[in-house]
C-alpha atoms as a PDB file:
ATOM      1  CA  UNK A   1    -145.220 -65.232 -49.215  1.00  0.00           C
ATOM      2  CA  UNK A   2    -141.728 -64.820 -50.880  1.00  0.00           C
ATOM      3  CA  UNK A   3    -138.473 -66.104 -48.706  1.00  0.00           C
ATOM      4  CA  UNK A   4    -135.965 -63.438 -49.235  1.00  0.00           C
ATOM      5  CA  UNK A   5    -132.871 -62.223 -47.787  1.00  0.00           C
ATOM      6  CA  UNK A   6    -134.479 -59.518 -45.650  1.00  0.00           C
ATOM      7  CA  UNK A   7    -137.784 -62.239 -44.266  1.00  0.00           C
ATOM      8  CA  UNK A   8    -134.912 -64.433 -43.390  1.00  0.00           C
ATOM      9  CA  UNK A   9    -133.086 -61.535 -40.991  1.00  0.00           C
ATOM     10  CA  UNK A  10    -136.231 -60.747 -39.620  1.00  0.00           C
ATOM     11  CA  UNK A  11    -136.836 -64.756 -38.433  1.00  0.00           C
ATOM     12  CA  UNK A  12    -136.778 -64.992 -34.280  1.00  0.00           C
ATOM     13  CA  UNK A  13    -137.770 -67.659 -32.025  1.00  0.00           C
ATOM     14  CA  UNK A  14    -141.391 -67.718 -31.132  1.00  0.00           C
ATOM     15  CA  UNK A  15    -141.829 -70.767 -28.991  1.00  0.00           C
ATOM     16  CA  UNK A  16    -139.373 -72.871 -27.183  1.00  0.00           C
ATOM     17  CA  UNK A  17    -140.325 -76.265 -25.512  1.00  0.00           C
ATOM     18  CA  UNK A  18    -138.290 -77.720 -22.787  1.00  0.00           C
ATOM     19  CA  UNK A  19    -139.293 -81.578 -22.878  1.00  0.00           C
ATOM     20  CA  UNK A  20    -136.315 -82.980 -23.166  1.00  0.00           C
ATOM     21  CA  UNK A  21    -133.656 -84.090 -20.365  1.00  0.00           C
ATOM     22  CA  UNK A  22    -130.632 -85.056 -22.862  1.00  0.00           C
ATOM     23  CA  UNK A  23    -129.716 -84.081 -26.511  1.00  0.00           C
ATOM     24  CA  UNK A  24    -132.128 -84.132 -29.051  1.00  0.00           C
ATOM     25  CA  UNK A  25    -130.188 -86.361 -31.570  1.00  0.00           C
ATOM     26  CA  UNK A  26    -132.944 -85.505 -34.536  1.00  0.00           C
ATOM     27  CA  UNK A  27    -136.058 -84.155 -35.973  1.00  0.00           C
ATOM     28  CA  UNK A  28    -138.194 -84.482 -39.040  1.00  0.00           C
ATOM     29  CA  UNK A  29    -141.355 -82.514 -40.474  1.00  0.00           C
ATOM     30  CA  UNK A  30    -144.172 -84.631 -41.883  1.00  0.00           C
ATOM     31  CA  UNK A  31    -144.796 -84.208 -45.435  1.00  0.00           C
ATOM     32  CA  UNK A  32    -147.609 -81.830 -44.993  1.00  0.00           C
ATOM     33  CA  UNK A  33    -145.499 -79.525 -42.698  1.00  0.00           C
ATOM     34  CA  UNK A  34    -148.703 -79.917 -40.071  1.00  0.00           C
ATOM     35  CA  UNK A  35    -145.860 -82.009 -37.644  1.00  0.00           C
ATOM     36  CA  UNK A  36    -142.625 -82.373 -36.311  1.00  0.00           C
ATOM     37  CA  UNK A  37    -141.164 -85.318 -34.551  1.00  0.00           C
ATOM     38  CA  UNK A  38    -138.662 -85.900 -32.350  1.00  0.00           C
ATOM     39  CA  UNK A  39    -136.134 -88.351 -31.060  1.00  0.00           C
ATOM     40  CA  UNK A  40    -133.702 -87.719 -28.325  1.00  0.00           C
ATOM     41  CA  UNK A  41    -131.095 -89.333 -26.496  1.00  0.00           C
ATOM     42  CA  UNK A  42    -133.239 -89.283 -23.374  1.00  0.00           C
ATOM     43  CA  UNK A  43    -135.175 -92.054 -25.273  1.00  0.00           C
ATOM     44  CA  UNK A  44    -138.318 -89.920 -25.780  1.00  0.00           C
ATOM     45  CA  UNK A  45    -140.157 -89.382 -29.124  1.00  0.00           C
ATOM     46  CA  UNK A  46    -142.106 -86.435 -28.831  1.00  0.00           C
ATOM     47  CA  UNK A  47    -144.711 -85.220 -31.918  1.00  0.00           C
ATOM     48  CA  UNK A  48    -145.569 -81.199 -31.853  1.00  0.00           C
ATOM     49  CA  UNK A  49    -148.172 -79.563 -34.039  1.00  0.00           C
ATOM     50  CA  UNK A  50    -147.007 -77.064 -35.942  1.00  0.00           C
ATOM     51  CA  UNK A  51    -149.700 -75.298 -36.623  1.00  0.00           C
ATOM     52  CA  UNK A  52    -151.108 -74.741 -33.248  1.00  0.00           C
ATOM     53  CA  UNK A  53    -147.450 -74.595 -31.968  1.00  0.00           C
ATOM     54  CA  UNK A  54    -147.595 -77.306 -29.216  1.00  0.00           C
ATOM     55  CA  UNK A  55    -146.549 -80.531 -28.049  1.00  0.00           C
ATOM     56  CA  UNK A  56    -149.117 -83.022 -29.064  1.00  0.00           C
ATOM     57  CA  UNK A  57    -148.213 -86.444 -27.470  1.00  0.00           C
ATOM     58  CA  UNK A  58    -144.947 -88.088 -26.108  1.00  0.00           C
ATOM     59  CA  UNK A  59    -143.789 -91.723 -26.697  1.00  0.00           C
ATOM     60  CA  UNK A  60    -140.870 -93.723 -24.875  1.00  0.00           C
ATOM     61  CA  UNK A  61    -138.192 -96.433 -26.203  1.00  0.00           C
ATOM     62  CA  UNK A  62    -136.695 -96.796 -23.132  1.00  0.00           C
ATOM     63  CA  UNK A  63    -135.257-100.120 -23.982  1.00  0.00           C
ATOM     64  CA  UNK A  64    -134.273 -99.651 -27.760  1.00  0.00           C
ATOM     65  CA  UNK A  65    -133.076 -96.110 -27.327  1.00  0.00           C
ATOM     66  CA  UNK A  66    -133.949 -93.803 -30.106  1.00  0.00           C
ATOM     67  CA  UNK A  67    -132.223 -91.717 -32.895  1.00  0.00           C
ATOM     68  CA  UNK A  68    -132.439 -90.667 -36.720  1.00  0.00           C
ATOM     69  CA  UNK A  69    -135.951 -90.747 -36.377  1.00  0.00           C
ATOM     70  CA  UNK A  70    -138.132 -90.185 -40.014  1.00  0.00           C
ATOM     71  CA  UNK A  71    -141.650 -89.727 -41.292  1.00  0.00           C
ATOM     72  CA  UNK A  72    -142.266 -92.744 -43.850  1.00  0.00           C
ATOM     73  CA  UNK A  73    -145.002 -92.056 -46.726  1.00  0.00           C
ATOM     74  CA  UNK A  74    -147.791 -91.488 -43.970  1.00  0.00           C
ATOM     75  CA  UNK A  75    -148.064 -88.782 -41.109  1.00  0.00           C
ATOM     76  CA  UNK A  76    -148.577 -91.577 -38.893  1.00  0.00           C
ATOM     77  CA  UNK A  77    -146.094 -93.619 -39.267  1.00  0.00           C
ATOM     78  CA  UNK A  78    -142.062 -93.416 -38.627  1.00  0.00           C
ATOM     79  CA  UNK A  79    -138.957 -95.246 -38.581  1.00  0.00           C
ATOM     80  CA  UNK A  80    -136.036 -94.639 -36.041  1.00  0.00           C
ATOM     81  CA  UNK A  81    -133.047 -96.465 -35.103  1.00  0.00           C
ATOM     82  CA  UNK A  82    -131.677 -98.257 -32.206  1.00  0.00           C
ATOM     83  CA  UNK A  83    -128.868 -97.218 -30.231  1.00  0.00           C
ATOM     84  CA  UNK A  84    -129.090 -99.211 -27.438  1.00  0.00           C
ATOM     85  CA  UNK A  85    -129.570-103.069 -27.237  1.00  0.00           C
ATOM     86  CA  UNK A  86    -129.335-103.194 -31.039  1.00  0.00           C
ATOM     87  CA  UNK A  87    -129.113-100.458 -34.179  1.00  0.00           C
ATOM     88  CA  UNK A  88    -132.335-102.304 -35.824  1.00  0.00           C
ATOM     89  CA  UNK A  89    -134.554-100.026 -37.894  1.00  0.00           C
ATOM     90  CA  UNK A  90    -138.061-100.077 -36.263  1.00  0.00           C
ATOM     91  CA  UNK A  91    -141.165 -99.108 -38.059  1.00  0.00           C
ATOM     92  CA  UNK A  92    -143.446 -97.297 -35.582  1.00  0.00           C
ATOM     93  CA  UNK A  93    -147.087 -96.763 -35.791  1.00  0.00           C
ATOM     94  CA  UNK A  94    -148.202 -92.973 -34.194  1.00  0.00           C
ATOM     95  CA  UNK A  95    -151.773 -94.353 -34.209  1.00  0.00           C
ATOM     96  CA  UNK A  96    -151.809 -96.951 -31.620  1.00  0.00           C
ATOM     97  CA  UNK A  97    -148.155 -96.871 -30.889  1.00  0.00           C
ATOM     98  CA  UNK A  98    -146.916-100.590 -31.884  1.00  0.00           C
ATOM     99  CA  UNK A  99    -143.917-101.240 -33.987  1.00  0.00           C
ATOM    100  CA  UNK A 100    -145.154-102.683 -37.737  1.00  0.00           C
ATOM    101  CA  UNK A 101    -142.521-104.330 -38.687  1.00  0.00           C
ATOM    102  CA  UNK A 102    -138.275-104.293 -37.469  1.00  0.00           C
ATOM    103  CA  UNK A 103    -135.198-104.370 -39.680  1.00  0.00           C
ATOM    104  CA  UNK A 104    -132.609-106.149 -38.281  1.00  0.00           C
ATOM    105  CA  UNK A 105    -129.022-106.182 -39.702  1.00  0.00           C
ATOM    106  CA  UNK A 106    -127.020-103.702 -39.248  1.00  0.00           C
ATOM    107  CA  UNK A 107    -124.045-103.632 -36.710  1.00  0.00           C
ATOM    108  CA  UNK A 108    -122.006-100.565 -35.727  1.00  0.00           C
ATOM    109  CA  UNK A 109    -118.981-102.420 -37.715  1.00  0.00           C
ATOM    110  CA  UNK A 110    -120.952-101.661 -40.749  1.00  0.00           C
ATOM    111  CA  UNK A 111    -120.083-102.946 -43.713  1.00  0.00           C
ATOM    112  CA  UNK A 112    -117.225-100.992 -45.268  1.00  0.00           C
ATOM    113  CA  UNK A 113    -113.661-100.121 -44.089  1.00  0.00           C
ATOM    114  CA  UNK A 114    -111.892 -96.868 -44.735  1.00  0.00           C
ATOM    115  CA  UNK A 115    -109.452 -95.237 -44.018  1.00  0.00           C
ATOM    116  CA  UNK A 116    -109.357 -92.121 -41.518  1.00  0.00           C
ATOM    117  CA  UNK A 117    -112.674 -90.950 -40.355  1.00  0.00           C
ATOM    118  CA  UNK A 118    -115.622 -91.128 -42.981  1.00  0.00           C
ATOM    119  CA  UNK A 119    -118.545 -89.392 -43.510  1.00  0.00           C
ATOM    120  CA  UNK A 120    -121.554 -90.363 -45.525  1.00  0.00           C
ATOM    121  CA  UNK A 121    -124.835 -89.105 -47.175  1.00  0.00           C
ATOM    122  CA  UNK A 122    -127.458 -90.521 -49.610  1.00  0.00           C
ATOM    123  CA  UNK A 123    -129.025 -88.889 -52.388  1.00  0.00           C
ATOM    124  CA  UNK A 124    -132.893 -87.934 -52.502  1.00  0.00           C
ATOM    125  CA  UNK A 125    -133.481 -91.732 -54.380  1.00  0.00           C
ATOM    126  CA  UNK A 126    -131.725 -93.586 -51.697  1.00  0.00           C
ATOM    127  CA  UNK A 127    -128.978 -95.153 -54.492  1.00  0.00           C
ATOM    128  CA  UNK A 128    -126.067 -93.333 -54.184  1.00  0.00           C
ATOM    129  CA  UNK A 129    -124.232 -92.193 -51.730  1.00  0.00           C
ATOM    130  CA  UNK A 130    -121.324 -90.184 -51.208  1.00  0.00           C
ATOM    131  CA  UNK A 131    -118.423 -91.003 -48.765  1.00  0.00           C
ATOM    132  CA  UNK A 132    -115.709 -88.409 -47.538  1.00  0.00           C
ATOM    133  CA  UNK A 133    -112.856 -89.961 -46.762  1.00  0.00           C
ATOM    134  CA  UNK A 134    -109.902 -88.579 -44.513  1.00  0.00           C
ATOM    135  CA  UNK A 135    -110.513 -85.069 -45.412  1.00  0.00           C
ATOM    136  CA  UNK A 136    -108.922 -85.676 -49.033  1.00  0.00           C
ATOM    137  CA  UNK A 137    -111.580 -86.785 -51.374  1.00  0.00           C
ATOM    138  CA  UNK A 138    -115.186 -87.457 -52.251  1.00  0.00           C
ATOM    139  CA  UNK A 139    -116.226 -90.775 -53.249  1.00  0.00           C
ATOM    140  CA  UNK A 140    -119.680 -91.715 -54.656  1.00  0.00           C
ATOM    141  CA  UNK A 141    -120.996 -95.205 -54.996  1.00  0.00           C
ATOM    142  CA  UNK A 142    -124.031 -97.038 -56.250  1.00  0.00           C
ATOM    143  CA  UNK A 143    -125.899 -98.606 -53.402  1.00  0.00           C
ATOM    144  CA  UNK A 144    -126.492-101.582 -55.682  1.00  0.00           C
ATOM    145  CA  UNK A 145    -123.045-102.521 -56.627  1.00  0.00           C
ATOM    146  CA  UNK A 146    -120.974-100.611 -53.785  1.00  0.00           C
ATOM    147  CA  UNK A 147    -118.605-103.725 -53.339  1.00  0.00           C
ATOM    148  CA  UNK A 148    -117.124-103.023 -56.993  1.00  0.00           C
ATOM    149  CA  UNK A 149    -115.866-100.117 -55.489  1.00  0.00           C
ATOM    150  CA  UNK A 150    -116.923 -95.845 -56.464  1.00  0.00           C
ATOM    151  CA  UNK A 151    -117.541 -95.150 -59.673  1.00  0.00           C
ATOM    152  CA  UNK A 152    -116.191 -91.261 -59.444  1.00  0.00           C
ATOM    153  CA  UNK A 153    -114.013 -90.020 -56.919  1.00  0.00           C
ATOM    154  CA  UNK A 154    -113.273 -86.498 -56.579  1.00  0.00           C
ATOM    155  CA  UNK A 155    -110.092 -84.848 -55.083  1.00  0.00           C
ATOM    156  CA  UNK A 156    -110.879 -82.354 -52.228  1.00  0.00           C
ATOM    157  CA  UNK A 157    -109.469 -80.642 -48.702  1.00  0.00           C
ATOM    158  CA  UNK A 158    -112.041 -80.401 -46.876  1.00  0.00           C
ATOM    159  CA  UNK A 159    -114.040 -82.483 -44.186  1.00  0.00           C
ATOM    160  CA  UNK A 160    -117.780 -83.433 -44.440  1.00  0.00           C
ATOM    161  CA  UNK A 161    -120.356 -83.625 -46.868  1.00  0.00           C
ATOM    162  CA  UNK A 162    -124.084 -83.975 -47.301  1.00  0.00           C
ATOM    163  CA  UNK A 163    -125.898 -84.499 -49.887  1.00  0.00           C
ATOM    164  CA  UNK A 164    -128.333 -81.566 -51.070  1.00  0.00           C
ATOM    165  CA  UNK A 165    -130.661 -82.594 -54.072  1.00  0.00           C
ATOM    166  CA  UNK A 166    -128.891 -85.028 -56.274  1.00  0.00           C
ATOM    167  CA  UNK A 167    -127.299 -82.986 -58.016  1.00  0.00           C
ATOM    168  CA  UNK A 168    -125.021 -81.010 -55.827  1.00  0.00           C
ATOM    169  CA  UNK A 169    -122.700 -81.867 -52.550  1.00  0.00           C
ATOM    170  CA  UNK A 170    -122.635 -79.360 -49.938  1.00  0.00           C
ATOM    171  CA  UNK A 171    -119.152 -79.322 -47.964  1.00  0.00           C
ATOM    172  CA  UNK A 172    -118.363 -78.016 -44.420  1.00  0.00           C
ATOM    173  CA  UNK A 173    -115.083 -77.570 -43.882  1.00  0.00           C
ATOM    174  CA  UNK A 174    -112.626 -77.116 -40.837  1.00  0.00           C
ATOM    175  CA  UNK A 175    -112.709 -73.550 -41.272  1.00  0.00           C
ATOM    176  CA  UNK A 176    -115.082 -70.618 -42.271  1.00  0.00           C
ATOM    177  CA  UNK A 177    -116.238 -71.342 -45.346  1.00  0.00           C
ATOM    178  CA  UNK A 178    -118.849 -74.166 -47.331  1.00  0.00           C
ATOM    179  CA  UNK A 179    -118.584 -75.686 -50.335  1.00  0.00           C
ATOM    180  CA  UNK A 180    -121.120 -76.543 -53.769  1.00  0.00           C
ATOM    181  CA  UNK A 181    -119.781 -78.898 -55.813  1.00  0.00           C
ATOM    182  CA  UNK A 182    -121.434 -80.843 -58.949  1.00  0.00           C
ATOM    183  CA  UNK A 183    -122.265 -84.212 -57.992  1.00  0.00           C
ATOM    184  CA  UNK A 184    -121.011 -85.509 -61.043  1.00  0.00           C
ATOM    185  CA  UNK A 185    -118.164 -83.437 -62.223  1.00  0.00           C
ATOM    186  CA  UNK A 186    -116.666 -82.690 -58.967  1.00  0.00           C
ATOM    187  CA  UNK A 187    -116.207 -79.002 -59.597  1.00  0.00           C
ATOM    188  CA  UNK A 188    -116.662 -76.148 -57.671  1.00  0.00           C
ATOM    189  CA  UNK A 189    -120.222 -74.505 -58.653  1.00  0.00           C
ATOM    190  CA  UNK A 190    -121.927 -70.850 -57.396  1.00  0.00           C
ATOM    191  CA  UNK A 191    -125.448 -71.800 -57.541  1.00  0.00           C
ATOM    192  CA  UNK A 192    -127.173 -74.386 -55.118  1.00  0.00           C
ATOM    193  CA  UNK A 193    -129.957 -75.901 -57.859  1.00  0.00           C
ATOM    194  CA  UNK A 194    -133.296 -75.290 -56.495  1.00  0.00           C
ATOM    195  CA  UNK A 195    -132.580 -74.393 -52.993  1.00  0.00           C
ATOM    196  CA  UNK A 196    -132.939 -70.580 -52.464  1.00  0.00           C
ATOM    197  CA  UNK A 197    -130.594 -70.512 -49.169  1.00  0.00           C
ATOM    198  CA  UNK A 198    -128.569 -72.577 -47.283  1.00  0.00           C
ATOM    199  CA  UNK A 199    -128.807 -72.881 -43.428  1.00  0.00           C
ATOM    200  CA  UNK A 200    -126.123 -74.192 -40.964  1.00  0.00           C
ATOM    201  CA  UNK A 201    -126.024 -74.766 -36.987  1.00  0.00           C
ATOM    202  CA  UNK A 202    -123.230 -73.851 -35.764  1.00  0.00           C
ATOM    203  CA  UNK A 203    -121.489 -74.381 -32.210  1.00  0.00           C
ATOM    204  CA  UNK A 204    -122.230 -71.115 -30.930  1.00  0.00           C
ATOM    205  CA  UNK A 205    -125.702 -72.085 -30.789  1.00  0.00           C
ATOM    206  CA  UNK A 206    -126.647 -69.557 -33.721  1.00  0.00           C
ATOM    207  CA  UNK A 207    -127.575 -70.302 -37.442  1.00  0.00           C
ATOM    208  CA  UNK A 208    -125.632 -68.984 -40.145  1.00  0.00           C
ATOM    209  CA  UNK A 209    -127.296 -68.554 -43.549  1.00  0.00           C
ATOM    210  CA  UNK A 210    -126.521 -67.746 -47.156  1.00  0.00           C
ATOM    211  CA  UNK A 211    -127.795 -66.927 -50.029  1.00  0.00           C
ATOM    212  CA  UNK A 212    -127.203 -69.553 -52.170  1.00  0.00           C
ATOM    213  CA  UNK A 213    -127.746 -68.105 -55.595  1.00  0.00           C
ATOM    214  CA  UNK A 214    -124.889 -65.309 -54.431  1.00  0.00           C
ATOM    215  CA  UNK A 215    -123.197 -67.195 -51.805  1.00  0.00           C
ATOM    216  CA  UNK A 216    -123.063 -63.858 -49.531  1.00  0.00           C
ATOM    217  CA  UNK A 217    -123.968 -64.514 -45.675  1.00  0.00           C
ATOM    218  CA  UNK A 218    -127.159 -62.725 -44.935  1.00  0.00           C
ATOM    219  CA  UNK A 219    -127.992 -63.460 -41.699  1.00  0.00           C
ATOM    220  CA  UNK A 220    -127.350 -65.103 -38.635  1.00  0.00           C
ATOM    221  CA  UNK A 221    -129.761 -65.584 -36.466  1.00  0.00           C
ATOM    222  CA  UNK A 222    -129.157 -66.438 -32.321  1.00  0.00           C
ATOM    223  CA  UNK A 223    -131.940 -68.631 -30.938  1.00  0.00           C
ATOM    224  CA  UNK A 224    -129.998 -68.940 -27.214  1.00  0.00           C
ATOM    225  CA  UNK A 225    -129.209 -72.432 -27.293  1.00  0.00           C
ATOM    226  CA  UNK A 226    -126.757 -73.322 -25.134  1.00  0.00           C
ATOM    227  CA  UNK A 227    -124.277 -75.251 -27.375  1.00  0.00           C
ATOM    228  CA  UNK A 228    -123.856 -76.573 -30.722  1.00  0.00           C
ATOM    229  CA  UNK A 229    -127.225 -76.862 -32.719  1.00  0.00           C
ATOM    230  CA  UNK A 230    -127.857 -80.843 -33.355  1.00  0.00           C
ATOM    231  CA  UNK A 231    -130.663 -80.401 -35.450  1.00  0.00           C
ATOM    232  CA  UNK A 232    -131.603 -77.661 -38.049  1.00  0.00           C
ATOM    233  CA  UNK A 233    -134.490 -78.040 -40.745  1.00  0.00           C
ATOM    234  CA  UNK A 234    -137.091 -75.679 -42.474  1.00  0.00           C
ATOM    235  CA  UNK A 235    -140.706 -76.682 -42.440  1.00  0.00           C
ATOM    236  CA  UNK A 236    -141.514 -78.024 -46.485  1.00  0.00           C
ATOM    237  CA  UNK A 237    -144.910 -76.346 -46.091  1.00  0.00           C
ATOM    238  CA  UNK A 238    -145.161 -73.671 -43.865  1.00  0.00           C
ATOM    239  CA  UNK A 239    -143.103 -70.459 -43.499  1.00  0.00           C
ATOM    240  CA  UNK A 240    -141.421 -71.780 -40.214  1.00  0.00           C
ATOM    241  CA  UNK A 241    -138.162 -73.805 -39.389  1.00  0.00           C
ATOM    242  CA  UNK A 242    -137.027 -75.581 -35.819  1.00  0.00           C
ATOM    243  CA  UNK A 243    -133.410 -75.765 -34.436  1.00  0.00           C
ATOM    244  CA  UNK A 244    -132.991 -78.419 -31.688  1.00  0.00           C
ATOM    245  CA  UNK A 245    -130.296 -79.121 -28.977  1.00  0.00           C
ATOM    246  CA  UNK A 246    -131.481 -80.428 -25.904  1.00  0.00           C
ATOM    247  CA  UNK A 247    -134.595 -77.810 -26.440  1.00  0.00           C
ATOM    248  CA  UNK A 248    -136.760 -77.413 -29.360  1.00  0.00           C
ATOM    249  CA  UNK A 249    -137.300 -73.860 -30.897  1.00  0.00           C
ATOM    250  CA  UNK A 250    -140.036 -72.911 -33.029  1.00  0.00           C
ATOM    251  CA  UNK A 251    -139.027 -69.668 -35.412  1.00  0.00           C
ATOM    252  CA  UNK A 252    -141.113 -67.628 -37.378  1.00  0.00           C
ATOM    253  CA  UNK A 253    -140.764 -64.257 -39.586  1.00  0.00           C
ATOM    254  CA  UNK A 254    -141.668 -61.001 -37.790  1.00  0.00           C
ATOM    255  CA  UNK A 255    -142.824 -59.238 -40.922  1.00  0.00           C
ATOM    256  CA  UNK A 256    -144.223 -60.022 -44.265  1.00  0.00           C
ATOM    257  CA  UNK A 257    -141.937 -59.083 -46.972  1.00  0.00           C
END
């Protein structure tokens, strides 16, 4: 089955699950798109199957809190951070529920100072990272050597980025547009690499999508949430995706294209 413009207009909510009493700060899809995982600031972690399009069990950090949760190599395993005594990195297992190991550390000080109000994202590899800084430039540094300063800085006017695939930056702005630049030129590109379309929440509580090869907006799709979307992500294997706010929604395509 082929995404294409018309499959993605024709995507509508199919399930929505009402578990959680607070935001739900993040989600990830295991690696075999079979899962999904959540963490929330209600300090629940709740796994769903996506297959049979249910919740499947629900776990508590009631004293650590619970945010930016992730599936590590294995679909039973995950690491989340703190956000309440501490912001150490626990390693969870979903087998027997016991933490593996912890990574303490890190402080919400962190470790670098800039100016205005940063915002950061890694590449795929976990070595570089790219910093925008004040709403004036792009900065990108090498995780290994990051106190010698960036080694390419690029000159923008617009607010935050995130990283897409190593090659190319993806900017939202303040207004109504996005941005593709080259991650190591710094220029403006029309094409988004290997990703077909490009998907954004927005605070309307509806998802906004382009194509990415044209950069045309080809649908936008209204799954009733009742505020901004805090979490947006397509499934890797399956033809699905889930938005999140406080509620999870489960969309799928009404047609075959």
């Amino acid at each position: 089955m082929k995404l294409t413009d018309s499959m993605l207009r024709s995507f509508c909510v199919a399930k929505v699950f009402r578990k959680n009493s607070d935001k739900i700060n993040c989600f990830d899809f295991s690696p075999n798109g079979e899962t999904v995982i959540s963490s929330s600031n209600d300090d629940s972690i709740i796994l769903y199957d996506c297959q049979e399009g249910k919740p499947k069990r629900t776990l508590y950090s009631k004293k650590y809190g619970v945010d930016l949760i992730r599936y590590t190599h294995a679909a039973n395993t995950v690491v989340y951070s703190s956000n309440k005594i501490d912001d150490t990195i626990r390693y969870l297992s979903l087998h027997d529920n016991k933490y593996i190991r912890y990574f303490p550390g890190h402080s919400k000080r962190g470790l670098m100072h800039l100016q205005g109000k940063p915002v950061c994202s890694f590449d795929p590899e976990g070595l570089i990272f790219a910093a925008g800084v004040n709403s004036e430039m792009v900065k990108l540094y090498d995780l290994r050597s990051f106190d010698k300063g960036p080694f390419a800085t690029f000159k923008m006017q617009y607010d935050r980025t995130c990283d897409n695939d190593g090659k190319l930056i993806l900017i939202s702005t303040n207004g109504s547009f996005i941005r593709l630049i080259d991650a190591f030129k710094g220029v403006v590109m029309h094409t988004v690499g290997d990703s077909q379309f490009i998907m954004i929440g927005s605070e309307d509580g509806k998802i906004h999508v382009w194509n990415g090869e044209s950069g045309i907006k080809v649908a936008v799709l209204d799954g009733k949430h009742t505020g901004p979307i805090t979490c947006l992500q397509f499934n890797p294997k399956l033809m699905t995706f889930a938005s999140a706010r406080s509620n999870m929604a489960f969309w799928l395509p009404t047609f075959d294209d």
